[in-house]
Protein backbone atom coordinates (compact mmCIF):
# COMPACT_ATOMS: atom_id res chain seq x y z
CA UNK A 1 104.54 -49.25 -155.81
CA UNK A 2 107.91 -49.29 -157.22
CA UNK A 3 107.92 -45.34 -157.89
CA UNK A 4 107.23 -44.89 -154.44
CA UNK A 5 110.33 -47.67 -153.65
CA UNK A 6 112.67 -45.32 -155.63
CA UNK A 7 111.85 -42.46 -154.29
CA UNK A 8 112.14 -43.35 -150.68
CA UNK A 9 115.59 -45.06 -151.19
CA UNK A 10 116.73 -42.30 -152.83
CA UNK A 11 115.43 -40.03 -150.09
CA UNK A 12 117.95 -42.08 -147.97
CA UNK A 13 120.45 -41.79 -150.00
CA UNK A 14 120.20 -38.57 -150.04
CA UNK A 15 120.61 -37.91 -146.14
CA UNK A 16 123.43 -40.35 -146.24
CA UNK A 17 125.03 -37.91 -149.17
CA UNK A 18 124.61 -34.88 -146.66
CA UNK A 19 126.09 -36.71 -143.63
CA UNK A 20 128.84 -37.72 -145.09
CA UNK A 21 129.45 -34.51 -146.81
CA UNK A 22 129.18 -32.53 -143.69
CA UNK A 23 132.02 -34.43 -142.81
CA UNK A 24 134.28 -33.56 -145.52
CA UNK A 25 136.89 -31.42 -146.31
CA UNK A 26 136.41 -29.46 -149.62
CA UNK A 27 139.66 -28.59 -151.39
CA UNK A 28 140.27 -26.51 -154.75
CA UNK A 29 136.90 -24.91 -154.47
CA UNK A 30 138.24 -21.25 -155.43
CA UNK A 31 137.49 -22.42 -158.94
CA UNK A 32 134.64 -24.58 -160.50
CA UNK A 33 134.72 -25.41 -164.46
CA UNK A 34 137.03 -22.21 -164.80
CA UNK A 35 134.38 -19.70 -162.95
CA UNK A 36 135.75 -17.98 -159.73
CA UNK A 37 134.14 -18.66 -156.62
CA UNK A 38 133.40 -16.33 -153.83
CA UNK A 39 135.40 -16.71 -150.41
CA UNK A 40 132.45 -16.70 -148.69
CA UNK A 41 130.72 -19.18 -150.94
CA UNK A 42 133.80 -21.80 -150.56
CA UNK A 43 133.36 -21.55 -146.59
CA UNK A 44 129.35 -22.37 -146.72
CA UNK A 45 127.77 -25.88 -146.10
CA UNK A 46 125.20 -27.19 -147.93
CA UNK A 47 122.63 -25.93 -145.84
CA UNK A 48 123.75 -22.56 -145.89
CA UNK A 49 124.26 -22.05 -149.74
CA UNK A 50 120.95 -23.65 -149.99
CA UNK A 51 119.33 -20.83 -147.78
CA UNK A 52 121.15 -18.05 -149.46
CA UNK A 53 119.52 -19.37 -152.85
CA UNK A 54 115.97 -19.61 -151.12
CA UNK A 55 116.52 -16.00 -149.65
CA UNK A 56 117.97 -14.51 -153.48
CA UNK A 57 115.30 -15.97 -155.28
CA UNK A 58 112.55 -15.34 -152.64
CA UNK A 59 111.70 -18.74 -151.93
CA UNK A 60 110.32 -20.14 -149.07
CA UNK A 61 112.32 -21.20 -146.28
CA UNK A 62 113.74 -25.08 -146.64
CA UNK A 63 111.95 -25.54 -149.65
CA UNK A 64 115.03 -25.51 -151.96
CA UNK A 65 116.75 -27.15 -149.42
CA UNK A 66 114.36 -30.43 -149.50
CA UNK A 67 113.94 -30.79 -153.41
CA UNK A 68 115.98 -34.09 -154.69
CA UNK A 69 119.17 -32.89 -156.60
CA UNK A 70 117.54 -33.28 -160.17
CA UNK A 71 114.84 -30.90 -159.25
CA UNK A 72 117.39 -28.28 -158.36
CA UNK A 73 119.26 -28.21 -161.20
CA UNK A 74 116.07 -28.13 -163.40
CA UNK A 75 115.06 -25.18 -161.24
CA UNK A 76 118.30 -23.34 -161.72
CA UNK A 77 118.83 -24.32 -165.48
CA UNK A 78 114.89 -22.61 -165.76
CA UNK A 79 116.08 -19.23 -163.77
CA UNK A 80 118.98 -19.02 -165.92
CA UNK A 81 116.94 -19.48 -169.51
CA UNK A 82 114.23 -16.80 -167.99
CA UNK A 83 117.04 -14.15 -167.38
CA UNK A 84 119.06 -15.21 -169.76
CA UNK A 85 122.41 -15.13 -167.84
CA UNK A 86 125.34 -17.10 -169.50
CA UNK A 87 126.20 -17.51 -173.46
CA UNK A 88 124.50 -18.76 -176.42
């Protein structure tokens, strides 16, 4: 019962979080932890960048959009390790 507490709160947090960040004005994003980011990246809402990484990667439509924020990074942390992209 209290899993199922958690995760609904945090599901409500989480469409608070996009609300209120549809609403806000992102400075200084031509740079994040020293990597250069695309113009056309810096202009795209949440939404948007969320489709172009559910188009790249071939996944379905609103899928990667509706996974909790944890579950994303996990998922990009495993596409990195499988094709190796970065260091170390």
């Amino acid at each position: 019962m209290i899993q199922w507490i958690l995760k609904k709160l945090m599901h409500s947090m989480g469409v608070i979080y996009v609300i209120l960040d549809s609403f806000t004005k992102h400075e200084n994003t031509d740079e994040i932890l020293g990597i250069k980011i695309d113009d056309e990246f810096q202009t795209m809402s949440r939404r948007e960048l969320c489709s172009y990484i559910e188009l790249k990667f071939g996944i379905p439509q609103n899928s990667f959009w509706s996974l909790h924020s944890t579950q994303k990074i996990r998922l990009c942390c495993e596409i990195l390790r499988k094709n190796k992209v970065g260091g170390k």
